[in-house]
C-alpha atoms as a PDB file:
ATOM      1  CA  UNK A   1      -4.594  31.931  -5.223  1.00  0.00           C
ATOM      2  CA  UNK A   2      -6.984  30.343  -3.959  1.00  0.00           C
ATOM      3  CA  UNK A   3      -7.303  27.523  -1.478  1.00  0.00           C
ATOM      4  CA  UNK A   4      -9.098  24.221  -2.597  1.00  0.00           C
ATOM      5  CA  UNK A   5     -12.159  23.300  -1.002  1.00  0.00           C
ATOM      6  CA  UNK A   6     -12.586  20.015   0.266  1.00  0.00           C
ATOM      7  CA  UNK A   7     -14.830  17.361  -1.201  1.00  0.00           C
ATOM      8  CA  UNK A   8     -18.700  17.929   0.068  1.00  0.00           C
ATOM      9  CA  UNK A   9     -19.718  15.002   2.552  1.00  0.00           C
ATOM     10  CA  UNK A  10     -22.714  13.420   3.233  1.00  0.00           C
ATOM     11  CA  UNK A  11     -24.121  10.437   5.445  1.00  0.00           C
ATOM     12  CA  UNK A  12     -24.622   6.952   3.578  1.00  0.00           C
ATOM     13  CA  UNK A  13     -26.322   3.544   4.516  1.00  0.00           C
ATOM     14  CA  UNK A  14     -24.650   0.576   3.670  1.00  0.00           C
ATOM     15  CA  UNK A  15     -26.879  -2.537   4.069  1.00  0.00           C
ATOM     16  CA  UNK A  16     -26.810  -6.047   3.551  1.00  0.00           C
ATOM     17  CA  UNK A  17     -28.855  -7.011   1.039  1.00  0.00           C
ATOM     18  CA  UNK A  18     -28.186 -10.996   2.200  1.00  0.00           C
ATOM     19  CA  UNK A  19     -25.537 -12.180   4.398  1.00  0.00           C
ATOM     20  CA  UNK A  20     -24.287  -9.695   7.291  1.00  0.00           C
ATOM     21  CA  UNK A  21     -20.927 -10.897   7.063  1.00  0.00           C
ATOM     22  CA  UNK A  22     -20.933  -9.393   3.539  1.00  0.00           C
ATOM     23  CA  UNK A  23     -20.881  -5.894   5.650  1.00  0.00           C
ATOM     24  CA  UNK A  24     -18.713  -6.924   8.248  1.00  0.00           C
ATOM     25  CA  UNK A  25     -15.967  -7.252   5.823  1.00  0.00           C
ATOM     26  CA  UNK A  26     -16.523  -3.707   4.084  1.00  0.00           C
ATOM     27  CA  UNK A  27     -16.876  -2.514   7.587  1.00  0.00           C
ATOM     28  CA  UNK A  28     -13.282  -3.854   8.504  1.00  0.00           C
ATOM     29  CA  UNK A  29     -12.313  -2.505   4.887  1.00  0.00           C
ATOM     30  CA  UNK A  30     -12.955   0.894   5.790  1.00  0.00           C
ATOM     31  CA  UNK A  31     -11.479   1.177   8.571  1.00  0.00           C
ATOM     32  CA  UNK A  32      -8.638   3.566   8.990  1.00  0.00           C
ATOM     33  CA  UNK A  33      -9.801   5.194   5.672  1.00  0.00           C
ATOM     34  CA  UNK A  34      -9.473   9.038   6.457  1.00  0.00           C
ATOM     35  CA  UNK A  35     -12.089   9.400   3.925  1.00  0.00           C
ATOM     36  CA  UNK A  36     -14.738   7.438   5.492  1.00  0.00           C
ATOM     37  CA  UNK A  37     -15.856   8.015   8.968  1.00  0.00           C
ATOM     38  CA  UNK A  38     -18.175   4.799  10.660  1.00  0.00           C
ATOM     39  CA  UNK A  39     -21.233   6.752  12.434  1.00  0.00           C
ATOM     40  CA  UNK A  40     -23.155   3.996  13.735  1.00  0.00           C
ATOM     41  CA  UNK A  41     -24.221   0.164  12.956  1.00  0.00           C
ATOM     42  CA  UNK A  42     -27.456  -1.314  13.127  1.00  0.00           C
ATOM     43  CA  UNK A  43     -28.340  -5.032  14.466  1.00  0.00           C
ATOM     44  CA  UNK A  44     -27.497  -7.403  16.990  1.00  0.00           C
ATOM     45  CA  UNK A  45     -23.768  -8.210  18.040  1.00  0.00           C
ATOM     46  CA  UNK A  46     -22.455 -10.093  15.368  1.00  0.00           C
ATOM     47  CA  UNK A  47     -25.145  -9.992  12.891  1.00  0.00           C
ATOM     48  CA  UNK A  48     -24.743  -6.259  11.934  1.00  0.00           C
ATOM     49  CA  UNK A  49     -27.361  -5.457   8.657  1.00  0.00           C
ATOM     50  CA  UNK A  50     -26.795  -1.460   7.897  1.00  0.00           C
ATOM     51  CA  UNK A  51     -23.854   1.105   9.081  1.00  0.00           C
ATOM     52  CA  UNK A  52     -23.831   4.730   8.770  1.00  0.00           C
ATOM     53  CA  UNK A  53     -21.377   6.206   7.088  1.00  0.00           C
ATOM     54  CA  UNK A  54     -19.956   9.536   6.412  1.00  0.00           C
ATOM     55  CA  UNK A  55     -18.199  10.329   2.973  1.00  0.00           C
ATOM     56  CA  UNK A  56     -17.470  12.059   0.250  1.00  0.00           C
ATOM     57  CA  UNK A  57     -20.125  12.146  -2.337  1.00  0.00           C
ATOM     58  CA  UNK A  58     -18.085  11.643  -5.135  1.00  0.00           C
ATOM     59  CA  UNK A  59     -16.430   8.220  -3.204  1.00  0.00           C
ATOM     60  CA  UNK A  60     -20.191   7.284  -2.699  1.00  0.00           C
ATOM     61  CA  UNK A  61     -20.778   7.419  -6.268  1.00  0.00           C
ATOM     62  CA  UNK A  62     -18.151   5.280  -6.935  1.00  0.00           C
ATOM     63  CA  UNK A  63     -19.388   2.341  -4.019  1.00  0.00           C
ATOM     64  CA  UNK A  64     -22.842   3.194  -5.884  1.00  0.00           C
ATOM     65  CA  UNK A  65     -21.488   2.053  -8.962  1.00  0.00           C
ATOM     66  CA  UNK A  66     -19.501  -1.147  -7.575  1.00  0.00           C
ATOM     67  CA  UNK A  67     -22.505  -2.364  -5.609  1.00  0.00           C
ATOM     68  CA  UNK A  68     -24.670  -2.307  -8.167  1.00  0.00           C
ATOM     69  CA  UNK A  69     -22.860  -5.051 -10.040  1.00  0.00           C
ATOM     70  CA  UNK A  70     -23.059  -7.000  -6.571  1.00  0.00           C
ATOM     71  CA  UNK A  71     -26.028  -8.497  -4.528  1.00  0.00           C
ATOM     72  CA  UNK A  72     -23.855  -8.487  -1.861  1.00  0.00           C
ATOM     73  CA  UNK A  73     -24.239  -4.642  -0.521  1.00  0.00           C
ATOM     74  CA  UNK A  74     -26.425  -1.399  -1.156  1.00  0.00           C
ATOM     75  CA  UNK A  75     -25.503   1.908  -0.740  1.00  0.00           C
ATOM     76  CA  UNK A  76     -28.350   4.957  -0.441  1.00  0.00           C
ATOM     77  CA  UNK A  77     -28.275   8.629   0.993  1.00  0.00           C
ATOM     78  CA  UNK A  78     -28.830   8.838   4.278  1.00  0.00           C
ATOM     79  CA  UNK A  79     -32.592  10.643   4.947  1.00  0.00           C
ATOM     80  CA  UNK A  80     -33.672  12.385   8.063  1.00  0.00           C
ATOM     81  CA  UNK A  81     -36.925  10.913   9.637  1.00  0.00           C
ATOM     82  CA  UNK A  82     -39.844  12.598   9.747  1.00  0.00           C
ATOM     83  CA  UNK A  83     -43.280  12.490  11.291  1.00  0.00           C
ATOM     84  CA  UNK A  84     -46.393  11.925   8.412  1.00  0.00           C
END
């Protein structure tokens, strides 16, 4: 037997694509998911535009395919910088 391996994870960015509040209530939707770790947010107090997440691919899929019937939020893989 052998033991099941668990899902692969990756970072995400969720962003606003209008209204920040849009974000701030997935952001308090998420929380205490297991599945879903918050890394970091970006903006002012109050007026958050992007978070970091980490997640399962295959959950990212599926906010991938529910955002894309909304102009509400985005969801893209998180991409390390790098100097040109």
């Amino acid at each position: 037997m052998s033991a099941s391996q668990p899902p692969a994870k990756g970072r995400y960015i969720i962003r606003a694509r209008r209204a920040p509040a849009q974000l701030a209530a997935f952001i308090e939707s998420i929380r205490g998911d297991p599945d879903i770790a918050l890394v970091d947010t970006i903006g002012p107090l109050g007026q958050v535009h992007t978070a970091v997440i980490e997640i399962a691919t295959d959950k990212a899929l599926q906010f991938e395919r529910r955002f894309s019937h909304s102009d509400e939020l985005m969801i893209e893989r998180d991409q390390p910088l790098s100097l040109s």
